[in-house]
Protein backbone atom coordinates (compact mmCIF):
# COMPACT_ATOMS: atom_id res chain seq x y z
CA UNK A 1 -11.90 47.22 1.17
CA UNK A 2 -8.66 46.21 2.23
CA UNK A 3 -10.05 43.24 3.77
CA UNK A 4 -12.04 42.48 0.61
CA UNK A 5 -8.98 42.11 -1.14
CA UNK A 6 -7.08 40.43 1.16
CA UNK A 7 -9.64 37.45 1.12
CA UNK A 8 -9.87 37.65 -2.83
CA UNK A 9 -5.84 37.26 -2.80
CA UNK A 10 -6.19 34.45 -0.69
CA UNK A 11 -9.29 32.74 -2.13
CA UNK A 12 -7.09 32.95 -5.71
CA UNK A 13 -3.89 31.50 -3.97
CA UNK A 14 -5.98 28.11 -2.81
CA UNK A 15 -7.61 28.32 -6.15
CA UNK A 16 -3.96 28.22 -7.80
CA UNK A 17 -2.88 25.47 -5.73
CA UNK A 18 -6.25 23.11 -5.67
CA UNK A 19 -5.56 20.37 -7.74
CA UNK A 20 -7.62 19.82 -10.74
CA UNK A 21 -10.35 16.58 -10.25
CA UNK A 22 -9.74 13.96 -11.18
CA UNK A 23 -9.71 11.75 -14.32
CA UNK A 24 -12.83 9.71 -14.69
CA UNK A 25 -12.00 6.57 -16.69
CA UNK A 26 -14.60 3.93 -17.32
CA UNK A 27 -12.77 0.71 -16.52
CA UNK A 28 -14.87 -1.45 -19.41
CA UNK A 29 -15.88 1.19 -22.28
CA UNK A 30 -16.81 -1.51 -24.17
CA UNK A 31 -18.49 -3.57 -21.37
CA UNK A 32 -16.87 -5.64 -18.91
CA UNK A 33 -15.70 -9.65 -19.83
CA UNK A 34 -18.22 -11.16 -17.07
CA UNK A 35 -21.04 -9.75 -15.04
CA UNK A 36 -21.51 -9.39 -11.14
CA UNK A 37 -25.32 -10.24 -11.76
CA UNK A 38 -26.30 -6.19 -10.89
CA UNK A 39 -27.67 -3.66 -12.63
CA UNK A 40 -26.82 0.37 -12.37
CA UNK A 41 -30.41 0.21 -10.64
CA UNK A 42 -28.62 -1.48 -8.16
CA UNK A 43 -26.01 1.19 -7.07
CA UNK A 44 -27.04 3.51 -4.25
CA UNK A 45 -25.54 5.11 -1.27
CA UNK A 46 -23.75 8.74 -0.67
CA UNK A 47 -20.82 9.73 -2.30
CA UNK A 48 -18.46 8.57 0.57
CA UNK A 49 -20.20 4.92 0.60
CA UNK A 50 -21.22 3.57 -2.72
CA UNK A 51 -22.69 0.11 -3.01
CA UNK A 52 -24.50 -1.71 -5.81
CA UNK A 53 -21.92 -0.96 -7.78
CA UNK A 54 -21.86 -2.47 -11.83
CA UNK A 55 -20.17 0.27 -13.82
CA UNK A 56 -16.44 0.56 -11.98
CA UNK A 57 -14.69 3.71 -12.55
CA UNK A 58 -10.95 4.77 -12.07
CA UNK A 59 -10.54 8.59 -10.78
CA UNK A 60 -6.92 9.35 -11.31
CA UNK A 61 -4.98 12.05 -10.42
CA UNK A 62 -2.00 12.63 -11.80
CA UNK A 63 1.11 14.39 -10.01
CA UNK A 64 2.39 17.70 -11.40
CA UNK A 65 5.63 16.73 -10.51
CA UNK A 66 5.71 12.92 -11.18
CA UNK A 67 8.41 10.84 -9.83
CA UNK A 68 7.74 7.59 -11.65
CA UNK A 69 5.59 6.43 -8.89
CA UNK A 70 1.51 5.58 -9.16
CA UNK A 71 -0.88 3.75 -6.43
CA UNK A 72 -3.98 2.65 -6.82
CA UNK A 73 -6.27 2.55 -3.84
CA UNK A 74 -9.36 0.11 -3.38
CA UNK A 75 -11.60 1.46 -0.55
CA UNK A 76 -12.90 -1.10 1.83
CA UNK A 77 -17.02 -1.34 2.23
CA UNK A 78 -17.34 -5.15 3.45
CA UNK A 79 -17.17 -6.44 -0.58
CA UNK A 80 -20.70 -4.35 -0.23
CA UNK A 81 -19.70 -0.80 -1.04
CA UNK A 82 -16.73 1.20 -1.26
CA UNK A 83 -15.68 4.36 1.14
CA UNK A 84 -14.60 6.83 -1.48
CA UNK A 85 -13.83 9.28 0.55
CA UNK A 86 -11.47 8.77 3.53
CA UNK A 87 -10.29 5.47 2.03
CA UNK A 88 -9.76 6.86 -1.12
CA UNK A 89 -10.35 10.56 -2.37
CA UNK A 90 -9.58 12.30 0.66
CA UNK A 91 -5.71 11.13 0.29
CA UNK A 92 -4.83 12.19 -3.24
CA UNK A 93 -3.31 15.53 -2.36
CA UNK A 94 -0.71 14.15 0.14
CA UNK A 95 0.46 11.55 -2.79
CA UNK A 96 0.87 13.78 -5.32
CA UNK A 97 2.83 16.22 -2.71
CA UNK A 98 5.23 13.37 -3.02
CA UNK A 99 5.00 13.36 -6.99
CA UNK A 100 2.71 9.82 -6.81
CA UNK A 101 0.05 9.86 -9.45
CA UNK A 102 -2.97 8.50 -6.98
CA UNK A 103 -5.70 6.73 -8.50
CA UNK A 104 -9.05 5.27 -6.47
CA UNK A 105 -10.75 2.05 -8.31
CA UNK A 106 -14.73 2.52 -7.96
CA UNK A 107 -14.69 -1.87 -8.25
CA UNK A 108 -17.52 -3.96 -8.70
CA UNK A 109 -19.14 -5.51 -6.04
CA UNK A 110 -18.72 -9.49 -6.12
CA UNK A 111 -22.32 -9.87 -5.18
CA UNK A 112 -21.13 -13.82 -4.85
CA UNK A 113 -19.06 -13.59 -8.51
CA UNK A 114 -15.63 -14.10 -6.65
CA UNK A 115 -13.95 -13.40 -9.26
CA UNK A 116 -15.22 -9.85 -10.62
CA UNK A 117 -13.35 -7.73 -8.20
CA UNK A 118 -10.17 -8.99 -9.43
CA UNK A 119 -10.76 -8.63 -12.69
CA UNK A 120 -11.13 -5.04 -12.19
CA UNK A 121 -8.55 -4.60 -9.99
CA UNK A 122 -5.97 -6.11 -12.80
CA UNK A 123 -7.69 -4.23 -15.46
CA UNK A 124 -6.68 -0.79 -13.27
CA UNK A 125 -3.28 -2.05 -13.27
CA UNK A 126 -3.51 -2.28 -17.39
CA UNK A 127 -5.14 1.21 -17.92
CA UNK A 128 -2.66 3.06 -15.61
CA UNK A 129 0.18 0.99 -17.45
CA UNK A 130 -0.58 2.18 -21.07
CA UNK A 131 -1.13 5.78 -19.36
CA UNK A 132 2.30 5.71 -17.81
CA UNK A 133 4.15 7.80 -20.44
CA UNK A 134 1.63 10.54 -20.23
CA UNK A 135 1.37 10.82 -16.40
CA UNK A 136 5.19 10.40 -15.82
CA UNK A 137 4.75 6.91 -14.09
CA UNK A 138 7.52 4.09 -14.72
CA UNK A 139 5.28 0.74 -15.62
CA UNK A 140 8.04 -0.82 -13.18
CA UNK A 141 6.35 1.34 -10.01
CA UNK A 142 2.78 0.74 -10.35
CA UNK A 143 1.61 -0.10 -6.87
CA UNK A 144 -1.63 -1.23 -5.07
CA UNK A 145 -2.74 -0.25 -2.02
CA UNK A 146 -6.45 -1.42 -0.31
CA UNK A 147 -8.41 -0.84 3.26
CA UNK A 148 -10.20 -3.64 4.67
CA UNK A 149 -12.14 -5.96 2.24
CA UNK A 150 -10.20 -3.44 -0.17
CA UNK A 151 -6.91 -4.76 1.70
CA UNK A 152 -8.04 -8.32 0.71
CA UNK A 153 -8.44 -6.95 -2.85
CA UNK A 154 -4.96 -5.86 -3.01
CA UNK A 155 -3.84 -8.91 -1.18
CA UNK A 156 -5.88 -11.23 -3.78
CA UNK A 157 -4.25 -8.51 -6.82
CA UNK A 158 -0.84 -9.36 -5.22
CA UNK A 159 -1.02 -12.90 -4.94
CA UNK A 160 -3.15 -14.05 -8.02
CA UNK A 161 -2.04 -11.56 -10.93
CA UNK A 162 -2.32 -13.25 -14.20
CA UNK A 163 0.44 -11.65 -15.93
CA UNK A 164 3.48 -9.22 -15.70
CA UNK A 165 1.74 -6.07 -16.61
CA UNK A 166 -1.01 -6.81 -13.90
CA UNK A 167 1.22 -7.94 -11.27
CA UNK A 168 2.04 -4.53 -8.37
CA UNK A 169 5.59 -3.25 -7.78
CA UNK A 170 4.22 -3.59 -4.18
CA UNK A 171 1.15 -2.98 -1.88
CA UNK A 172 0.40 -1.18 1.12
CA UNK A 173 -2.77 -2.55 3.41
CA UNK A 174 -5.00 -0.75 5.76
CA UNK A 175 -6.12 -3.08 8.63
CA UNK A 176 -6.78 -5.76 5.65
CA UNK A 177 -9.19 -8.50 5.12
CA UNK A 178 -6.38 -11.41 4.15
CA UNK A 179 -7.53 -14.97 4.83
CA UNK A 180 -11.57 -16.41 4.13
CA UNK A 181 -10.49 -19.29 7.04
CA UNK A 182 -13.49 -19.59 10.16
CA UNK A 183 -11.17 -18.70 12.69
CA UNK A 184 -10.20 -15.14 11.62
CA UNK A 185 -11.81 -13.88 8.75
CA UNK A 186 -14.18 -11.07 8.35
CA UNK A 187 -17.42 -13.05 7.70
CA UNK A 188 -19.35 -10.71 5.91
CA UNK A 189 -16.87 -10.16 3.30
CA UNK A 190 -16.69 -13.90 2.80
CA UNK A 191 -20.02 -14.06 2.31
CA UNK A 192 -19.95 -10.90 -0.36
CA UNK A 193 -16.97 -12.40 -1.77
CA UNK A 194 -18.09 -15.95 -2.40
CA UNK A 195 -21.78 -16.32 -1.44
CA UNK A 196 -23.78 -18.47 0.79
CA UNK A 197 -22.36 -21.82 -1.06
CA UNK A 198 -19.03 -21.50 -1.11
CA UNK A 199 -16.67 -24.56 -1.07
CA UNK A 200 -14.07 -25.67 1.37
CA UNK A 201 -11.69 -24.69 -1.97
CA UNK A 202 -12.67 -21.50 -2.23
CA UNK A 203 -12.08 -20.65 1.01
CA UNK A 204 -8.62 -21.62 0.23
CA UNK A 205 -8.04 -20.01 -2.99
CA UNK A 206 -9.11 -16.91 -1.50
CA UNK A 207 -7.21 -17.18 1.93
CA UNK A 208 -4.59 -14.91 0.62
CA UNK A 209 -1.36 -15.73 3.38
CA UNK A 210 -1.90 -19.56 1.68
CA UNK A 211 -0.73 -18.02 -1.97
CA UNK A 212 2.37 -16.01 -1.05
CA UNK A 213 5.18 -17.05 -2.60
CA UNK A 214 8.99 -15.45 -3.68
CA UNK A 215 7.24 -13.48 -6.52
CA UNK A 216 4.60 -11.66 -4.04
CA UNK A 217 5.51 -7.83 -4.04
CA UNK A 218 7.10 -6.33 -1.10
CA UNK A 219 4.50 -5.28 1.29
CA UNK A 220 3.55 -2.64 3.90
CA UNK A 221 0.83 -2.80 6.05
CA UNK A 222 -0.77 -0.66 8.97
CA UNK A 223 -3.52 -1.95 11.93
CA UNK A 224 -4.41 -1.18 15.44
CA UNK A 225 -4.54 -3.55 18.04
CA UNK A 226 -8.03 -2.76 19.25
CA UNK A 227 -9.93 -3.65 15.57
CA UNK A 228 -12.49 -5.09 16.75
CA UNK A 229 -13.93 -6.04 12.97
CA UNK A 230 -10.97 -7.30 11.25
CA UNK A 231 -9.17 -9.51 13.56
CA UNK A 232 -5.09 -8.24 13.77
CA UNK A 233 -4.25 -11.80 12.90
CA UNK A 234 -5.15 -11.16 9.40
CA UNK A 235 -2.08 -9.52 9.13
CA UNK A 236 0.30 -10.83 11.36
CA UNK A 237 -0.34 -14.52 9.44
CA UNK A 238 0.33 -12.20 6.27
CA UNK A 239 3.40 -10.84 7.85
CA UNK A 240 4.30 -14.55 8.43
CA UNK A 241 3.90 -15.69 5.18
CA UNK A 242 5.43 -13.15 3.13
CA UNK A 243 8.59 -13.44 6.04
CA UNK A 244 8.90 -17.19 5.24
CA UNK A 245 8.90 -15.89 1.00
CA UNK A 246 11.67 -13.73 2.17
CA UNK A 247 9.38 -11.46 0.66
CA UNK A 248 10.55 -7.83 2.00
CA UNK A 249 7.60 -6.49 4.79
CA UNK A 250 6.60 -3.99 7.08
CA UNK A 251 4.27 -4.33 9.93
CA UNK A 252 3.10 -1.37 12.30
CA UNK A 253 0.21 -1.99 15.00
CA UNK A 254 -0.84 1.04 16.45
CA UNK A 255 -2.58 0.82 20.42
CA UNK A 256 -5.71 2.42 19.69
CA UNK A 257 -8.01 2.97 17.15
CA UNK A 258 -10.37 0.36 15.93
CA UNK A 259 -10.89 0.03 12.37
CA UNK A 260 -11.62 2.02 9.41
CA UNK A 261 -9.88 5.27 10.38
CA UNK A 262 -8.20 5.86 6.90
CA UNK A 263 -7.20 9.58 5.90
CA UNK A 264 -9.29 10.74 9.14
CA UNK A 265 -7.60 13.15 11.22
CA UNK A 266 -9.64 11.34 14.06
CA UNK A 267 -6.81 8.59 14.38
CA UNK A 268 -4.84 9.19 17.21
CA UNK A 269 -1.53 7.80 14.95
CA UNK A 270 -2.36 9.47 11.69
CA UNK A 271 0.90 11.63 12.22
CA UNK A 272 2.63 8.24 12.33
CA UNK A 273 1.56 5.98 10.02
CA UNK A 274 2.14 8.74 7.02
CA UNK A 275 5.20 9.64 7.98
CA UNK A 276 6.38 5.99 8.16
CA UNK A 277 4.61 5.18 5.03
CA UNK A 278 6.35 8.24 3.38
CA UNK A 279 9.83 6.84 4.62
CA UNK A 280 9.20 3.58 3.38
CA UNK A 281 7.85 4.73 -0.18
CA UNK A 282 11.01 7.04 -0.41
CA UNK A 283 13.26 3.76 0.87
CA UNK A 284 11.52 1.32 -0.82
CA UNK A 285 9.87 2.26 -3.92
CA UNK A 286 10.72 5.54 -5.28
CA UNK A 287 14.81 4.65 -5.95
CA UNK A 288 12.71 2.07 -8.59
CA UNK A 289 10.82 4.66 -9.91
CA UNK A 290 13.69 6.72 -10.85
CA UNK A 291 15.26 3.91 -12.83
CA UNK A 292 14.18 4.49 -16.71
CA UNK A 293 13.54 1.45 -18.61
């Protein structure tokens, strides 16, 4: 008996201090300004690799004890699917320990339509904006962050926002996709991204170190040496380019590791990289996000 209520105690105490899921928001209620050229027939996969996908989705959750601060995470997948899980989900309780209201964008996939995922991406940054009041967040501290052909999301969000209200307070990169050029891209996100018959201009337009300028946000970015699918000099040219901005940056290669470790405990540098990204939010970002408008 006393064992039975010893487990109940502690089986209410997890309960009391699970967070609540998350807020679903349909990114285009009212249908979204131009089409992918798929079908919700199209989406299939698990729940931790999605692809197909047509009807994007922002799951947000919001910090119980806000500090002004909100990221938005784009999964990586290859511009084929999205890994909800330990690129995105998996993470939300050690952002809102910090007080960051943590959102994951279930994007289109470009299926060729370069410029869908984008569109989404910007119209995450507009629906988290107008939500700020209620989930604490300053507008000024609204942050992306992407993993792989995600990373090259958040890289294309950071360096081809339209407007103010869709442009990041900064971004944070997981071994990124950055550049479409032959001699280091990722070719089957090219090929996701832009199709078969893509032009020479394109490619340019959607080499990401080639549009960094002063107004790019500040930038952090993680990678191991060893990725053997993303080459490392994706972002050491990105590092370059937002150096010669004078565009604030911070670059960690890890030894080991490959690619795609995320939120896994598996990474031999996990301990690492979330303590230094935790130093650099609290450094960097959250003094911002303390500032009231």
């Amino acid at each position: 008996m006393k064992k039975l209520i010893t487990l109940t105690l502690l089986f209410c105490a997890l309960m009391l201090n699970a967070n609540p899921p998350a807020i679903e928001l349909p990114l285009w209620p009212d249908g979204a300004p131009d089409s992918n050229g798929l079908t919700p027939a199209d989406e299939s996969g698990a729940s931790s690799f999605i692809m197909g996908i047509s009807n994007p989705i922002l799951y947000v959750y919001p910090a119980a004890k806000p500090n002004g601060t909100a990221i938005i995470m784009l999964p990586g997948g290859g511009y084929v699917g999205v890994a909800m899980e330990h690129e995105g989900h998996d993470m939300a309780d050690w952002f809102n320990a910090m007080g960051v209201t943590y959102a994951v964008l279930k994007y289109r996939m470009p299926n060729g339509h370069s410029d869908v995922a984008l569109s989404d991406a910007e119209q995450a940054m507009r629906i988290v904006a107008e939500h700020a009041k209620e989930w604490g967040v300053n507008p000024k501290s609204i942050g992306i962050m992407g993993a792989s052909a995600g990373g090259h999301l958040a890289t294309t969000l950071a360096t081809h926002y339209s407007s103010d209200e869709t442009r990041p307070a900064f971004q944070v990169l997981f071994y990124p996709v950055v550049s479409m050029q032959d001699d280091f891209t990722h070719f089957g996100s090219r090929e996701a991204l832009l199709g078969k018959s893509y032009t020479p201009e394109d490619v340019e337009r959607f080499s990401n170190e080639l549009q960094v300028n002063a107004n790019t946000p500040k930038a952090f970015i993680m990678v191991s040496s060893d990725d053997d699918a993303v080459p490392l000099a994706n972002s050491l040219r990105y590092l370059q380019a937002l150096t010669d901005a004078s565009v604030p940056s911070a670059l960690h290669v890890y030894p080991v590791g490959g690619h795609g470790w995320g939120y896994r405990d598996s990474f031999p540098y996990k301990a690492a990289w979330t303590a230094e990204l935790r130093d650099w939010l609290i450094r960097e970002v959250f003094p911002v996000a303390a500032i009231k408008d």
